[in-house]
Protein backbone atom coordinates (compact mmCIF):
# COMPACT_ATOMS: atom_id res chain seq x y z
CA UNK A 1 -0.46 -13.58 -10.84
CA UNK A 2 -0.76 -10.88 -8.16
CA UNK A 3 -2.04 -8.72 -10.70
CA UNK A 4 -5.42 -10.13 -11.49
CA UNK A 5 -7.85 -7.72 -12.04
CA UNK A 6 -6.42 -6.33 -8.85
CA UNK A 7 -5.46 -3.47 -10.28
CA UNK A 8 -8.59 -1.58 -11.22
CA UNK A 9 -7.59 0.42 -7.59
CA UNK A 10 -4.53 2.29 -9.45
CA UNK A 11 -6.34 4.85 -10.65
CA UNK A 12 -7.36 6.26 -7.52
CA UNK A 13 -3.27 7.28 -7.54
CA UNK A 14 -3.45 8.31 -11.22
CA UNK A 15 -4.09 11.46 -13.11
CA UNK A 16 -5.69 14.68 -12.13
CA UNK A 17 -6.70 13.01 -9.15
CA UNK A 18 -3.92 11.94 -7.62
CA UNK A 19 -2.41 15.00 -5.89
CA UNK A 20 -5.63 16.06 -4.41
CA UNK A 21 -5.68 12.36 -2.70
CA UNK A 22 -2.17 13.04 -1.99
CA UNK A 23 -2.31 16.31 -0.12
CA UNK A 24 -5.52 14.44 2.07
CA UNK A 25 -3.45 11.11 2.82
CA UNK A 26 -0.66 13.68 4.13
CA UNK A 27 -3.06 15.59 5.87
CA UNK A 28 -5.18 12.49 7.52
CA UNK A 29 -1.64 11.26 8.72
CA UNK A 30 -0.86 14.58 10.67
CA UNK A 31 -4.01 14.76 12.32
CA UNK A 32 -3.49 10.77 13.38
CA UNK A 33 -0.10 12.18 15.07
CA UNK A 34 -1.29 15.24 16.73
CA UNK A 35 -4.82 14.60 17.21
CA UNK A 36 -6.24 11.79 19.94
CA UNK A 37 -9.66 11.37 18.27
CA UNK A 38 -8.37 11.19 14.64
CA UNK A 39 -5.76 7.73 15.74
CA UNK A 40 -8.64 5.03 16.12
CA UNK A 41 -10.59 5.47 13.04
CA UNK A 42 -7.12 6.16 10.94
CA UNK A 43 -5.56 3.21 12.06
CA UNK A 44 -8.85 1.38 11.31
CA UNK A 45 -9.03 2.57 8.18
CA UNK A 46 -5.37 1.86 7.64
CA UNK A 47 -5.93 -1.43 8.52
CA UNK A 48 -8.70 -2.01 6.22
CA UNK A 49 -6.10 -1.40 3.47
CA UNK A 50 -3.87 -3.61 4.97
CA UNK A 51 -6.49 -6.34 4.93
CA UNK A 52 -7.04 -5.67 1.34
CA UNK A 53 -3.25 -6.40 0.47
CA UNK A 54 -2.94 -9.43 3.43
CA UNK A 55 -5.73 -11.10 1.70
CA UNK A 56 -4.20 -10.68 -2.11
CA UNK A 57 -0.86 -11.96 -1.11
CA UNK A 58 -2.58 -15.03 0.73
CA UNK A 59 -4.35 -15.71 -3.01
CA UNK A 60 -0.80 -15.57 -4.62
CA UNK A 61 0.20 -17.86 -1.95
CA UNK A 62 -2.89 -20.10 -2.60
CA UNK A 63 -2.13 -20.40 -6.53
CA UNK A 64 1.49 -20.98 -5.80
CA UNK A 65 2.59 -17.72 -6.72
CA UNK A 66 4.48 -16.98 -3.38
CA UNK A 67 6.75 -19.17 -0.89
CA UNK A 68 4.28 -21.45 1.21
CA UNK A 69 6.79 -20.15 3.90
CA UNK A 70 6.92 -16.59 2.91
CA UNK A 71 6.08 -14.22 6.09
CA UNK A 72 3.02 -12.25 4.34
CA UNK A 73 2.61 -9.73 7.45
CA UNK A 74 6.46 -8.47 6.60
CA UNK A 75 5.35 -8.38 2.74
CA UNK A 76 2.47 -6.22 3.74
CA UNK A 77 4.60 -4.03 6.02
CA UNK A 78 7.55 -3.74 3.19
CA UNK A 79 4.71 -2.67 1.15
CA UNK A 80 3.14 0.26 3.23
CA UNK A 81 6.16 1.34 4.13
CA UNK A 82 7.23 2.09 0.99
CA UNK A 83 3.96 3.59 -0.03
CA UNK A 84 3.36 5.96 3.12
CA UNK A 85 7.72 6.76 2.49
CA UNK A 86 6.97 7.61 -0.55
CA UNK A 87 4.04 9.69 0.41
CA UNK A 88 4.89 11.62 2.72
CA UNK A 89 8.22 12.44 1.88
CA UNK A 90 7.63 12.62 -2.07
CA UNK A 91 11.69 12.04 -2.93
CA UNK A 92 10.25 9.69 -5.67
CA UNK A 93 7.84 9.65 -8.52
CA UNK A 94 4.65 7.51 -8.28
CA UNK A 95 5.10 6.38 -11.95
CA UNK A 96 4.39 2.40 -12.18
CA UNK A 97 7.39 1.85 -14.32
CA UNK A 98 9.20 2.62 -10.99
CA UNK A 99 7.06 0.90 -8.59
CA UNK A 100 7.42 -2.52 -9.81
CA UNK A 101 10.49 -3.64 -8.92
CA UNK A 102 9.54 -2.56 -5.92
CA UNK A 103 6.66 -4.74 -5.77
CA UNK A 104 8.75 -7.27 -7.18
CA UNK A 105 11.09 -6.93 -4.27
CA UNK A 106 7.93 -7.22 -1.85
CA UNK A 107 6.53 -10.32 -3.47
CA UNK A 108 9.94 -12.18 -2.63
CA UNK A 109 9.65 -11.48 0.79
């Protein structure tokens, strides 16, 4: 299952935490926009995330879990784009009740 053990990241988004991490994410995505020196190591680091979920969804795939045909670098895109959506334009709540069928939308992809 996607979910094993996987999700001891959640929560980073959780609790008192979370807007704090929120307001920086926002901020760190401005300063990629408007700021030359700021794009390299965000989209680096951006891409280390991406990595992270790439190489989970290639497990699922592994153990059967996923479509042996199933375009994983659309999955991962589906799935950032909802998460930086949902970021930075905060229309929805973050609540995990809500965010899984999303994910279950994503893992079909």
């Amino acid at each position: 299952m996607l979910g094993s053990g996987e999700e001891r990241h959640l929560p980073l988004y959780q609790g008192a935490a979370f807007v704090p991490r929120v307001r920086a994410l926002r901020g760190l995505m401005v300063e990629a926009q408007l700021e030359p020196g700021v794009q390299d190591p965000f989209r680096a680091w951006v891409q280390s995330r991406r990595d992270v979920v790439l190489h989970l969804l290639i497990r699922a795939r592994e153990r059967g879990e996923i479509r042996p045909d199933a375009d994983l670098d659309l999955a991962v895109d589906q799935m950032f784009g909802v998460f930086w959506y949902r970021l930075l334009v905060g229309h929805l709540s973050w609540i995990r009740k809500q965010l899984q069928p999303t994910s279950a939308r994503c893992s079909m992809a």
